[in-house]
C-alpha atoms as a PDB file:
ATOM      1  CA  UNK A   1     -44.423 -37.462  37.812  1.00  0.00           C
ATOM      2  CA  UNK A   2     -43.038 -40.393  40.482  1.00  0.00           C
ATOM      3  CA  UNK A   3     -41.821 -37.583  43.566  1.00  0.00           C
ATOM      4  CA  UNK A   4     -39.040 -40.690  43.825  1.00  0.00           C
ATOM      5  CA  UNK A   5     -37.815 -40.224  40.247  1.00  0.00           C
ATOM      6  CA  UNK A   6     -37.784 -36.476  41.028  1.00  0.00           C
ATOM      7  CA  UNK A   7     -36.011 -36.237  43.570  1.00  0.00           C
ATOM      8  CA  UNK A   8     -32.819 -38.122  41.604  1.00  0.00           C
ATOM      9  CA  UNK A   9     -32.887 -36.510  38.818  1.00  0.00           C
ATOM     10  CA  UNK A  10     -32.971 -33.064  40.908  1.00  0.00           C
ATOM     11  CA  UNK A  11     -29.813 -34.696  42.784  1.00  0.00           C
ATOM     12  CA  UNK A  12     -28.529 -35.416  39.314  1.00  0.00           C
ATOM     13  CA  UNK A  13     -29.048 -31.687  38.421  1.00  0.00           C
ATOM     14  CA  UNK A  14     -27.514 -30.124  41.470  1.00  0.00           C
ATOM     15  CA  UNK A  15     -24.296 -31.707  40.452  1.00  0.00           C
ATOM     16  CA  UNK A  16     -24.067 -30.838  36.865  1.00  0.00           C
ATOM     17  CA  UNK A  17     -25.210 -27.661  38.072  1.00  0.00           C
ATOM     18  CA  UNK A  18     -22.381 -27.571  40.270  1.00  0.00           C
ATOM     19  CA  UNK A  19     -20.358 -28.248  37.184  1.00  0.00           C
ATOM     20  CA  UNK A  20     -21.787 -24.454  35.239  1.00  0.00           C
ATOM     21  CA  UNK A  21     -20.959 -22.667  38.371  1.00  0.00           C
ATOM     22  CA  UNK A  22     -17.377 -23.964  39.161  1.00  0.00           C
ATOM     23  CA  UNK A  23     -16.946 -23.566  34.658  1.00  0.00           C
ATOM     24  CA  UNK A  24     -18.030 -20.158  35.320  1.00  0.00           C
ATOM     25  CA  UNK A  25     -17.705 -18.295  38.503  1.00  0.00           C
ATOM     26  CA  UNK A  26     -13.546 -19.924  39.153  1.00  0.00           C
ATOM     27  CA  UNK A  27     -12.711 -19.821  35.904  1.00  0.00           C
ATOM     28  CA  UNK A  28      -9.431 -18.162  37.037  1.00  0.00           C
ATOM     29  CA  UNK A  29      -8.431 -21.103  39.228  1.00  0.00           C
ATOM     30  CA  UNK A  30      -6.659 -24.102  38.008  1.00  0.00           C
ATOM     31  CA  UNK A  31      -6.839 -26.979  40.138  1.00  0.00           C
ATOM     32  CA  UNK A  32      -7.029 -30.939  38.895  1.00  0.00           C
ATOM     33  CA  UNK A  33      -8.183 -32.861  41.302  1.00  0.00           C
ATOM     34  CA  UNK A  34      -7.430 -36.677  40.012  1.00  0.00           C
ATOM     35  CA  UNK A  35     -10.566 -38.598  40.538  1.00  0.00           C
ATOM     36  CA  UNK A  36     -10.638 -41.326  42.811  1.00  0.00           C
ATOM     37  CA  UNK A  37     -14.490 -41.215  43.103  1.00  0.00           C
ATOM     38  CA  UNK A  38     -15.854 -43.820  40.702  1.00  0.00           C
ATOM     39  CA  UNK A  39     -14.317 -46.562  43.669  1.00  0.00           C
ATOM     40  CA  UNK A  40     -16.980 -45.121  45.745  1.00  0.00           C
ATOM     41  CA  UNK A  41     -19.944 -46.671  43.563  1.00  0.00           C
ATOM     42  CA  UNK A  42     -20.846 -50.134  44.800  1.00  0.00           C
ATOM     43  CA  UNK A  43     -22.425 -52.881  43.057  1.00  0.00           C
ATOM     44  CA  UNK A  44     -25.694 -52.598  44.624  1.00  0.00           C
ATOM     45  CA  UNK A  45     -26.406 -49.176  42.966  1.00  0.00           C
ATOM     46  CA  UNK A  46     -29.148 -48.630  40.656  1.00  0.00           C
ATOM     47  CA  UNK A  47     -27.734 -45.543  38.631  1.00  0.00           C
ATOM     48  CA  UNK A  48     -24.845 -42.857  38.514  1.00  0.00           C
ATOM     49  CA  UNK A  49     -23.827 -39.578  37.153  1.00  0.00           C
ATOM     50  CA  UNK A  50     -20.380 -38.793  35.842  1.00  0.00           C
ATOM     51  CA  UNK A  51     -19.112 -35.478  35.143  1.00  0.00           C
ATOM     52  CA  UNK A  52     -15.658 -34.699  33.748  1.00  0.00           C
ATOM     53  CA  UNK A  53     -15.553 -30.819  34.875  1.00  0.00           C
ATOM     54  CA  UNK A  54     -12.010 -30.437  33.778  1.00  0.00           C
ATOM     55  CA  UNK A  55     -13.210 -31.679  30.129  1.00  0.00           C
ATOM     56  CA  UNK A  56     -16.129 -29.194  30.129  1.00  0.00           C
ATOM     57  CA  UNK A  57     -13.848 -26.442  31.181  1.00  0.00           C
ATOM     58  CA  UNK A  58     -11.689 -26.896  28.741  1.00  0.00           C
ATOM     59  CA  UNK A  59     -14.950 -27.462  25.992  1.00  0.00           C
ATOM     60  CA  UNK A  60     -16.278 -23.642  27.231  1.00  0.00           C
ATOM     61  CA  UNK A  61     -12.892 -22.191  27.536  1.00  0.00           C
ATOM     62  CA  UNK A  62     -13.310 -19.673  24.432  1.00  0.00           C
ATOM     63  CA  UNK A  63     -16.912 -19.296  24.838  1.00  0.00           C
ATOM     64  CA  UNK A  64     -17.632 -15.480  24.506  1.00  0.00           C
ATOM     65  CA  UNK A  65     -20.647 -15.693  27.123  1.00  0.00           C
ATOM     66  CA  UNK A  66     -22.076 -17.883  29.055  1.00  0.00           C
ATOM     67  CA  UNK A  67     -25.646 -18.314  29.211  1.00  0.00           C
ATOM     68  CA  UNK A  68     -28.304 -16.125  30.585  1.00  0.00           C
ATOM     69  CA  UNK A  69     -29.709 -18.458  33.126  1.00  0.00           C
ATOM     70  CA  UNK A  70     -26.369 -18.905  34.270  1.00  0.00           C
ATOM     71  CA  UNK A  71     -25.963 -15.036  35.301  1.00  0.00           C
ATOM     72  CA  UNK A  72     -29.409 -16.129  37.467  1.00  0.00           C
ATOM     73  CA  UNK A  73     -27.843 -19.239  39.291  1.00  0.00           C
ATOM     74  CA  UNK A  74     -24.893 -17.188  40.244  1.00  0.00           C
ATOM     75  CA  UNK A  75     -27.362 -14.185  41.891  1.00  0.00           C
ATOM     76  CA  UNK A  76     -29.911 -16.906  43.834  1.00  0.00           C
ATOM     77  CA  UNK A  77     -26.464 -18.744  44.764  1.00  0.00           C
ATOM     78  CA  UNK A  78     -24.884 -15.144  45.975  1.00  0.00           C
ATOM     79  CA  UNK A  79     -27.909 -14.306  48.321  1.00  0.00           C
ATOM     80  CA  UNK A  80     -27.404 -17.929  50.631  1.00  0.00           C
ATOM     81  CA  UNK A  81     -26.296 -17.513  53.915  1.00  0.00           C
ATOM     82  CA  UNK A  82     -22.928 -20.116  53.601  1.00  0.00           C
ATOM     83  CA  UNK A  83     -21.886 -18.454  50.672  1.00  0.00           C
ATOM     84  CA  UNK A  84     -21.413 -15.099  52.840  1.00  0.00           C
ATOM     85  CA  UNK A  85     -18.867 -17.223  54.858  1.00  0.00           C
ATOM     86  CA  UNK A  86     -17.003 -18.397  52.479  1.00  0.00           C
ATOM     87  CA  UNK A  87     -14.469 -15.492  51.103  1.00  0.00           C
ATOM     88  CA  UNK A  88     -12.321 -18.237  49.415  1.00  0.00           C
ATOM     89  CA  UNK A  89     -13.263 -21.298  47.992  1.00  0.00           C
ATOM     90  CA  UNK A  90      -9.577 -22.642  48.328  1.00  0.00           C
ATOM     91  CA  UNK A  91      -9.793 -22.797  51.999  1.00  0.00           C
ATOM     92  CA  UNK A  92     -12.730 -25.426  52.614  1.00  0.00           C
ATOM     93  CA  UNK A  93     -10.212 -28.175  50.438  1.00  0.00           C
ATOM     94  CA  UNK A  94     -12.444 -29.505  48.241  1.00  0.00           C
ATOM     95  CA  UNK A  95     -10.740 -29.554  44.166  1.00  0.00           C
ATOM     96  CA  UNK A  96     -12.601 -26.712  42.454  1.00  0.00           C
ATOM     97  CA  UNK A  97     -12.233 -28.443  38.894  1.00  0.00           C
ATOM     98  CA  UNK A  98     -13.284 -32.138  41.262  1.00  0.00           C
ATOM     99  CA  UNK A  99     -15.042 -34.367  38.369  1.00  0.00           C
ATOM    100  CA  UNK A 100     -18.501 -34.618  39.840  1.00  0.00           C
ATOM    101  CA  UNK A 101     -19.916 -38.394  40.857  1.00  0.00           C
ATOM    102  CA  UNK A 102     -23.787 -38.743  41.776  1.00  0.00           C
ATOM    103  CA  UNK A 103     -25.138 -42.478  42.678  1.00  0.00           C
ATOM    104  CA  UNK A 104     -28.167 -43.836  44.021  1.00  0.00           C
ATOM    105  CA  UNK A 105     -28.918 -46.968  46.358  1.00  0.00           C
ATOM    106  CA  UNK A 106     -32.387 -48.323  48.057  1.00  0.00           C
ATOM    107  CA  UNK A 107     -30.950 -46.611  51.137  1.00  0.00           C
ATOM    108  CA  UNK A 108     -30.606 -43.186  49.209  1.00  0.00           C
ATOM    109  CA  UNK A 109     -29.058 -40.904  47.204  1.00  0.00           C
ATOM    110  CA  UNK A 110     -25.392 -39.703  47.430  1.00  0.00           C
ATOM    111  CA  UNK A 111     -22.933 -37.339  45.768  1.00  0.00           C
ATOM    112  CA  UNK A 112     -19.579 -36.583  45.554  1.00  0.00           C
ATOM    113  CA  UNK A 113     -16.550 -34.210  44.904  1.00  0.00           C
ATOM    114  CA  UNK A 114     -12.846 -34.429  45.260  1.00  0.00           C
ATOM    115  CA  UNK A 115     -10.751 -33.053  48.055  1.00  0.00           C
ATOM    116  CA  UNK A 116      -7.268 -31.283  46.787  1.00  0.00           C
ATOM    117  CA  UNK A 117      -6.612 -30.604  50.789  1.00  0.00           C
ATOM    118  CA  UNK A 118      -8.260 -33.830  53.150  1.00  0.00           C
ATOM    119  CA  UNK A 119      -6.792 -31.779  56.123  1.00  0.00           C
ATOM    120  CA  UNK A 120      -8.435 -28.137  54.852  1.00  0.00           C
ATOM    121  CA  UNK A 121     -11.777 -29.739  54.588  1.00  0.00           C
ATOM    122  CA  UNK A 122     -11.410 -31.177  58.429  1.00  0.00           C
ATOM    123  CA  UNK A 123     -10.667 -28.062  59.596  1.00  0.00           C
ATOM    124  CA  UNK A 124     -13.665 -26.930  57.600  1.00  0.00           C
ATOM    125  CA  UNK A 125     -15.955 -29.243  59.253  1.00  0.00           C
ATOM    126  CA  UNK A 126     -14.925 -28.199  62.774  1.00  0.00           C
ATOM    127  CA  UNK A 127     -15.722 -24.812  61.801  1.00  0.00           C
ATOM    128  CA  UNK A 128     -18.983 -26.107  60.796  1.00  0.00           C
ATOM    129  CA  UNK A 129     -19.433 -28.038  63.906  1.00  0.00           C
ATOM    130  CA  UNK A 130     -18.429 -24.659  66.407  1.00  0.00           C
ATOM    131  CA  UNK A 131     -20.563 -22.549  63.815  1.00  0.00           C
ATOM    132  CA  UNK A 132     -23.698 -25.255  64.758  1.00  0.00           C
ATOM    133  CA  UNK A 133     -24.235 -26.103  61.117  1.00  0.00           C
ATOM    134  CA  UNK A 134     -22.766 -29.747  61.438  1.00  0.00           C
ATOM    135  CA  UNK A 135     -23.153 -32.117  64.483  1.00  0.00           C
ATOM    136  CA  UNK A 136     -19.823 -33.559  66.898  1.00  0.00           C
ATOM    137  CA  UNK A 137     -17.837 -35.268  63.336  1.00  0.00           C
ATOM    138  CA  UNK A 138     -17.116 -39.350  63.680  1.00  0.00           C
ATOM    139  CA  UNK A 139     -13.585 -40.677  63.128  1.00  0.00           C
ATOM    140  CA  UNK A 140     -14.134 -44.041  61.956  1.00  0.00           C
ATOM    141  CA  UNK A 141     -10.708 -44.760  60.792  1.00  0.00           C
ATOM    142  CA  UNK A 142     -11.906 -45.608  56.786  1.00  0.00           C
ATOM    143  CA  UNK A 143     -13.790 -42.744  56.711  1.00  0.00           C
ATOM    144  CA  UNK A 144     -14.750 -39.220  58.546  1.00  0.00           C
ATOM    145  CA  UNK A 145     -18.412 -38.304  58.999  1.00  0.00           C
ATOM    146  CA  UNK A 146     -20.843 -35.744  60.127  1.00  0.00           C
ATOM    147  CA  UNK A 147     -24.726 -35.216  60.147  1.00  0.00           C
ATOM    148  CA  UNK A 148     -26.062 -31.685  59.475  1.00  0.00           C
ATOM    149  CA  UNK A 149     -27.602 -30.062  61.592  1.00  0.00           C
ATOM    150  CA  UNK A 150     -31.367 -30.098  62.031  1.00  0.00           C
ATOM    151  CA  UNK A 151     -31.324 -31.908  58.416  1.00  0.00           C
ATOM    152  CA  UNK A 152     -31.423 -35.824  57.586  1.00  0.00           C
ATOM    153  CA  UNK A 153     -27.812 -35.127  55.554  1.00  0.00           C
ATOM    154  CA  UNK A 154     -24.353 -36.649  56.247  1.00  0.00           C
ATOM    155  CA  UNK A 155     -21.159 -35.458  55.211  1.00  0.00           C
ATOM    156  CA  UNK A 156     -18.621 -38.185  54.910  1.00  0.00           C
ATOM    157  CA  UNK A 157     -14.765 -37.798  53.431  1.00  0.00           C
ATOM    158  CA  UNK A 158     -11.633 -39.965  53.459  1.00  0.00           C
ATOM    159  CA  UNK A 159      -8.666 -40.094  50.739  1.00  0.00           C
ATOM    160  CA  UNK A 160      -9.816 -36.939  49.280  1.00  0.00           C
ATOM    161  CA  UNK A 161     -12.834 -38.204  48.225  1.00  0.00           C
ATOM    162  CA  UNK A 162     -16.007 -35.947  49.722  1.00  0.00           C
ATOM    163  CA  UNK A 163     -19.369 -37.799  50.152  1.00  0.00           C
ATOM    164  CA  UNK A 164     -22.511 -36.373  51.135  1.00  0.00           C
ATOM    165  CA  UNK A 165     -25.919 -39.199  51.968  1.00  0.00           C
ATOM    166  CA  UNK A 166     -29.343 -37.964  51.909  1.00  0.00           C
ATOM    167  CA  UNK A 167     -31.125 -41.086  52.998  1.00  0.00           C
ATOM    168  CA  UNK A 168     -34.340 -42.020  51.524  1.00  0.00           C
ATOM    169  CA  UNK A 169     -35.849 -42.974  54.940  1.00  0.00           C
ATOM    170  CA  UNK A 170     -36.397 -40.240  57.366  1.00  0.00           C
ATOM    171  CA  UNK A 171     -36.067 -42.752  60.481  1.00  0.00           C
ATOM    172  CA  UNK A 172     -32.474 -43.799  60.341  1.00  0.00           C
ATOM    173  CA  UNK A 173     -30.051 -44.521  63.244  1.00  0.00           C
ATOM    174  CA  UNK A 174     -27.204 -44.336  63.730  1.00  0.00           C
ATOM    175  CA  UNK A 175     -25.939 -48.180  62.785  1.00  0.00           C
ATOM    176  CA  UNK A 176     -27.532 -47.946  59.548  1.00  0.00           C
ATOM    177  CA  UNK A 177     -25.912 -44.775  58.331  1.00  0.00           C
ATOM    178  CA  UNK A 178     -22.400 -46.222  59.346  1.00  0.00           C
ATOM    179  CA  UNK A 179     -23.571 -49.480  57.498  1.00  0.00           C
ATOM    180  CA  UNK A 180     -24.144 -47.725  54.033  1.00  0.00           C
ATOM    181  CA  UNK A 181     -20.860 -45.551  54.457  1.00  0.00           C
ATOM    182  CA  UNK A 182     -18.952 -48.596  55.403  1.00  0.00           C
ATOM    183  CA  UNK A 183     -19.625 -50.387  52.549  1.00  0.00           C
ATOM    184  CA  UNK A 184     -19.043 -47.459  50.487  1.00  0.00           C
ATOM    185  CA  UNK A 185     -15.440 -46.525  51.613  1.00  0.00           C
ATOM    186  CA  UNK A 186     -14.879 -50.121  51.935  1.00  0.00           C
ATOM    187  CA  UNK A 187     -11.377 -51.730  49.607  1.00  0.00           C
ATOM    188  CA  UNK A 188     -13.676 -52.856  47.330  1.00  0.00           C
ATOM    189  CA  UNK A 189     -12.441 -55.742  44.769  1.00  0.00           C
ATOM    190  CA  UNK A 190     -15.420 -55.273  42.482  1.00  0.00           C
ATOM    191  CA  UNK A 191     -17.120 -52.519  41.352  1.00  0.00           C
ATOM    192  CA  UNK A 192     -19.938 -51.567  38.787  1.00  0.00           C
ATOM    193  CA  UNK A 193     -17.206 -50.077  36.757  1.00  0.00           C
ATOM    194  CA  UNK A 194     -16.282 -53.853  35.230  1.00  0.00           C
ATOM    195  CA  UNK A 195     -19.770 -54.039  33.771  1.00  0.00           C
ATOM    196  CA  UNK A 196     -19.583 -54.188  30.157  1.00  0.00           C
ATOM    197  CA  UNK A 197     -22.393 -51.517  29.597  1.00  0.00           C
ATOM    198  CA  UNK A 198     -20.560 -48.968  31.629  1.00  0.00           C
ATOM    199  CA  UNK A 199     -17.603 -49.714  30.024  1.00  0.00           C
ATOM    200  CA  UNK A 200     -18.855 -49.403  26.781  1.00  0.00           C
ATOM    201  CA  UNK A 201     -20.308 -46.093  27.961  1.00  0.00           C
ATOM    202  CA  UNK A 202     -16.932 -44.803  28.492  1.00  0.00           C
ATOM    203  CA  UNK A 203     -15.351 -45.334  25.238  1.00  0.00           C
ATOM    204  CA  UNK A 204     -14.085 -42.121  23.606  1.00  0.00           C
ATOM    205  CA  UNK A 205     -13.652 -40.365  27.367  1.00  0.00           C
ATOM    206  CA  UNK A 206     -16.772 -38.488  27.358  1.00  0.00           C
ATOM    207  CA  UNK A 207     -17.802 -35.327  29.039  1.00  0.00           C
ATOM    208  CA  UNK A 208     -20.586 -36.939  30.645  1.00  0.00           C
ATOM    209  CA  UNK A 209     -22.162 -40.964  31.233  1.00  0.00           C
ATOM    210  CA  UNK A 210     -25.370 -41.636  33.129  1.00  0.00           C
ATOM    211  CA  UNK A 211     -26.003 -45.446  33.868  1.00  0.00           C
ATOM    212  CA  UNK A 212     -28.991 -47.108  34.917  1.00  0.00           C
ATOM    213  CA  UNK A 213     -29.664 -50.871  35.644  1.00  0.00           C
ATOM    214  CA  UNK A 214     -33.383 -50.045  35.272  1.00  0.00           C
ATOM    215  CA  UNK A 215     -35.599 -47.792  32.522  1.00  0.00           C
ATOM    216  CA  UNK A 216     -37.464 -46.302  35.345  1.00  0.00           C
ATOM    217  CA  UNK A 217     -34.325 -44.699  36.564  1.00  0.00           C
ATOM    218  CA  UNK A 218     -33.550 -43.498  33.036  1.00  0.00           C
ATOM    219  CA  UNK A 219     -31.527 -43.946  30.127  1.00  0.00           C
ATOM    220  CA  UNK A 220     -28.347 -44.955  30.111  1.00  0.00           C
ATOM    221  CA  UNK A 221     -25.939 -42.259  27.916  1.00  0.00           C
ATOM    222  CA  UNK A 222     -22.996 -41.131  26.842  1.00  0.00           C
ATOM    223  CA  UNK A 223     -22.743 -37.158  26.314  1.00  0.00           C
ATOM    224  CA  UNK A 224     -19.526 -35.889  24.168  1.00  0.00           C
ATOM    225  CA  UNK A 225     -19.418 -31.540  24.637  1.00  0.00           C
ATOM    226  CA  UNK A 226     -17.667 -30.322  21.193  1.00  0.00           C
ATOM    227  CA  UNK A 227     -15.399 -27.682  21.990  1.00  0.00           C
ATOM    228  CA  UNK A 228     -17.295 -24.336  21.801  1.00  0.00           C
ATOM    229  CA  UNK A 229     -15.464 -21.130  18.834  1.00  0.00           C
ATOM    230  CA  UNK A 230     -17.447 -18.001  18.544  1.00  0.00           C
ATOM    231  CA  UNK A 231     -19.432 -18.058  15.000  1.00  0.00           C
ATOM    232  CA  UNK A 232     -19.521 -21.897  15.196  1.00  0.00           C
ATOM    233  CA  UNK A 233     -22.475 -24.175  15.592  1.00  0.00           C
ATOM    234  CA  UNK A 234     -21.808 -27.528  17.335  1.00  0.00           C
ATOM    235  CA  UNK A 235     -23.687 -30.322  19.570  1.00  0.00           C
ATOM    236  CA  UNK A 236     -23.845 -32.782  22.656  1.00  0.00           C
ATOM    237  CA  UNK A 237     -23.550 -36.169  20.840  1.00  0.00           C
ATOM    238  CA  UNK A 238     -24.790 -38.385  23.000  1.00  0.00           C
ATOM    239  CA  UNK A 239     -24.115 -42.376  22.572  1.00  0.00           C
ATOM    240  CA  UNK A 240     -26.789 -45.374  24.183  1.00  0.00           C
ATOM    241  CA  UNK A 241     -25.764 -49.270  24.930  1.00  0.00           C
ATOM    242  CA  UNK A 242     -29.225 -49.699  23.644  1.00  0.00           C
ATOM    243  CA  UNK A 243     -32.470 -47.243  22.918  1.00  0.00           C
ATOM    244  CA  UNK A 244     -34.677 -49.264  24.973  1.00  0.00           C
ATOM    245  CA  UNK A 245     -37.411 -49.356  22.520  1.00  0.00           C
ATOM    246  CA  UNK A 246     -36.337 -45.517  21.436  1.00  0.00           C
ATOM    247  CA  UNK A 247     -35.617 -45.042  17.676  1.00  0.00           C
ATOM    248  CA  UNK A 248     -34.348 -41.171  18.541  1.00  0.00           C
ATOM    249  CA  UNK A 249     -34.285 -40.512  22.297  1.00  0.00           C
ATOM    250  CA  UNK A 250     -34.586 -36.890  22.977  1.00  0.00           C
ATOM    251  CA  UNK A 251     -31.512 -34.991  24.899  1.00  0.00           C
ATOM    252  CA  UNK A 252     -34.024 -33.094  26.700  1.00  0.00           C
ATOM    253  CA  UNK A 253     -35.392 -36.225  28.883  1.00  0.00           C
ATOM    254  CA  UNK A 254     -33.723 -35.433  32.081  1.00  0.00           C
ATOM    255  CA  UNK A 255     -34.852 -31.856  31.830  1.00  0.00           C
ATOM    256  CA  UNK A 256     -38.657 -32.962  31.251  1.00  0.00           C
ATOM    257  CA  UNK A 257     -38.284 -35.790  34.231  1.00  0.00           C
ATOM    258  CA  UNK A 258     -37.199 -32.460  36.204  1.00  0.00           C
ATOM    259  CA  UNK A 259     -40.245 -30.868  35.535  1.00  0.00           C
ATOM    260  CA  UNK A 260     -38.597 -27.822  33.869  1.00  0.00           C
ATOM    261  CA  UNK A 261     -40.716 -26.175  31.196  1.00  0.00           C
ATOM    262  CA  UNK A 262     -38.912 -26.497  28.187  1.00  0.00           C
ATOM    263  CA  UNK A 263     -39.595 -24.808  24.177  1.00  0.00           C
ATOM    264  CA  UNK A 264     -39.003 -27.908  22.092  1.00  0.00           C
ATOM    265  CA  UNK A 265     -38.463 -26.093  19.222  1.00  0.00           C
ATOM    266  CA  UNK A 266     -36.030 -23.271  20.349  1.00  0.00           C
ATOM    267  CA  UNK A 267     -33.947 -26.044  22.588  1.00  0.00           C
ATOM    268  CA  UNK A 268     -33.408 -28.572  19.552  1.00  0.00           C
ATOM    269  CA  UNK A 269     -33.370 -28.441  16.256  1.00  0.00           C
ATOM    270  CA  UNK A 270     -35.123 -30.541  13.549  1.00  0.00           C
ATOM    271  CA  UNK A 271     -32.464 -33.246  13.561  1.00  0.00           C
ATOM    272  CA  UNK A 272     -33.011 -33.729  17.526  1.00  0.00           C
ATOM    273  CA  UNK A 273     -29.780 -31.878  18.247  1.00  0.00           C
ATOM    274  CA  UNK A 274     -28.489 -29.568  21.436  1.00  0.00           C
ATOM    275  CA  UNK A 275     -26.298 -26.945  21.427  1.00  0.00           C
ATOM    276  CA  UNK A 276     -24.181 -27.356  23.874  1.00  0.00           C
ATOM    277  CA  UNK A 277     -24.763 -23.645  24.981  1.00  0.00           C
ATOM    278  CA  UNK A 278     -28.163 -24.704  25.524  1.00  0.00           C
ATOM    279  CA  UNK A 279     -27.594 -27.649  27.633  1.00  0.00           C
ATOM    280  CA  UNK A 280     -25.784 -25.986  29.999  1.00  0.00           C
ATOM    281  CA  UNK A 281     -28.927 -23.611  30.045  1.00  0.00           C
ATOM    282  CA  UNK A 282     -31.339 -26.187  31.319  1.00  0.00           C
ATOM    283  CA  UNK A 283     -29.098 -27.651  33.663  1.00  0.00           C
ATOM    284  CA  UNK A 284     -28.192 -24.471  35.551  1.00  0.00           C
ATOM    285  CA  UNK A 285     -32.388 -23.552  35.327  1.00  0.00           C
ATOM    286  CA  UNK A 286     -32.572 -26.856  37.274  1.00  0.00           C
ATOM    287  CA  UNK A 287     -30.141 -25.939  39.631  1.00  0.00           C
ATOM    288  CA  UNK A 288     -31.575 -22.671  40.634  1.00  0.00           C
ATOM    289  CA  UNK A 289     -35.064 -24.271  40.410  1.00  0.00           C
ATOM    290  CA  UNK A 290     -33.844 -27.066  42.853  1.00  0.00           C
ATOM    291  CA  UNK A 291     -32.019 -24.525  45.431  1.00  0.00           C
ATOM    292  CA  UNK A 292     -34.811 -21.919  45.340  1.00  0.00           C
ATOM    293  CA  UNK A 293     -37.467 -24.323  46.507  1.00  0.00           C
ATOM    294  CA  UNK A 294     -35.064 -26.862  49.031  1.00  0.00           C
ATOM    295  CA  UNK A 295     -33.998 -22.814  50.806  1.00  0.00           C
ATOM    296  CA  UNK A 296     -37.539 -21.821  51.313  1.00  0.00           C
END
């Protein structure tokens, strides 16, 4: 498999990942964070993730267990060193129930989360910075940034919207990083949100929408989460502008492009259908499979 196509759809999988452990770890919290993010994505990108967290929290809010591999991303996530720090996730400022945005450019790949506090999550980063886990921040008046420390990542924040780059060339400076986050927190008039495609992806309000502008960055879908009652059986419907030369496209694509090894015939059934128990699965499996082998 393209190590380029891996590498986003690992991104993509952090995030949705992200998604399982904020459904099930802070279930007791009850923040909405309204997002702002989908303003971030300019028109030069060539795909995005959308997550609606607060919509799949309320899908798995009478689910009587979660799933097993879920129970694993929460132990390999327990056992890293910036968890330890943490003793409330409140206090760094980012929206626990933050809908979940991941977008790619030629420069790189970026994600984001809402803030619920802008002025917790500076204080956050300062801590960071004395702590030496983020270099001296940047005030750039549209937006805050910061690289990490002894890693080619940048944190970057303004109007509670949370940002972080990992650029696809390892030789950056200094001008070029500002360049890409300047044109991302930009007052943008246009964005790839008045494409027809993506608007036609968003119909109904689903759960989740991935949008490409190219096959080789994947499919573009709609994913719709039925609400999950003990003793009943329901699936991710997912909805395409067009099946690309697909009669039936399978829901476990991203998963495969992942390289997860997946049973076929214990993750769908004979109508190509998910359970949206399962989906969750292979998406926190991805996760732990992504953090395992980036902590090494």
């Amino acid at each position: 498999m393209d190590k380029g196509f891996r590498r986003i759809v690992f991104t993509l999988m952090i995030f949705v990942g992200l998604t399982v452990l904020l459904v099930s770890v802070w279930l007791s919290y009850n923040f909405n964070a309204e997002t702002k993010l989908l303003q971030l994505i300019p028109d030069q990108s060539n795909w995005f993730l959308h997550v609606q967290t607060n919509q799949l929290r309320s899908d798995f809010s009478e689910s009587p267990k979660p799933p097993a591999s879920i129970d694993t991303l929460v132990e390999t996530i327990s056992h890293l060193a910036v968890f330890n720090k943490i003793k409330d996730p409140k206090t760094t400022g980012i929206g626990l129930y933050s809908d979940v945005l991941v977008f790619g450019m030629k420069e790189g790949n970026f994600f984001c989360l809402s803030l619920s506090r802008e002025s917790k999550f500076t204080l956050f980063c300062q801590q960071a910075f004395r702590d030496g886990l983020l270099e001296l921040p940047a005030d750039k008046g549209n937006y805050y940034y910061a690289k990490c420390k002894d890693k080619n990542i940048y944190i970057a924040f303004k109007s509670k919207a949370l940002l972080v780059y990992i650029p696809n060339d390892t030789l950056v400076n200094k001008t070029s990083i500002e360049k890409v986050l300047g044109l991302i927190f930009s007052h943008k008039s246009n964005t790839i949100m008045q494409n027809s495609r993506v608007k036609f992806l968003y119909e109904d309000d689903p759960d989740m929408v991935f949008y490409s502008t190219k096959p080789q960055y994947g499919l573009s879908q709609s994913a719709y989460f039925p609400k999950v009652k003990k003793g009943e059986k329901a699936y991710v419907v997912f909805r395409y502008p067009e099946n690309m030369g697909i009669i039936n496209p399978s829901p476990l694509m991203l998963a495969s492009k992942a390289g997860l090894t997946v049973d076929v015939e214990a993750s769908l059934n004979t109508k190509n259908e998910i359970t949206p128990e399962e989906a969750l699965s292979l998406l926190a499996r991805a996760l732990n499979q992504y953090i395992i082998y980036y902590n090494q």
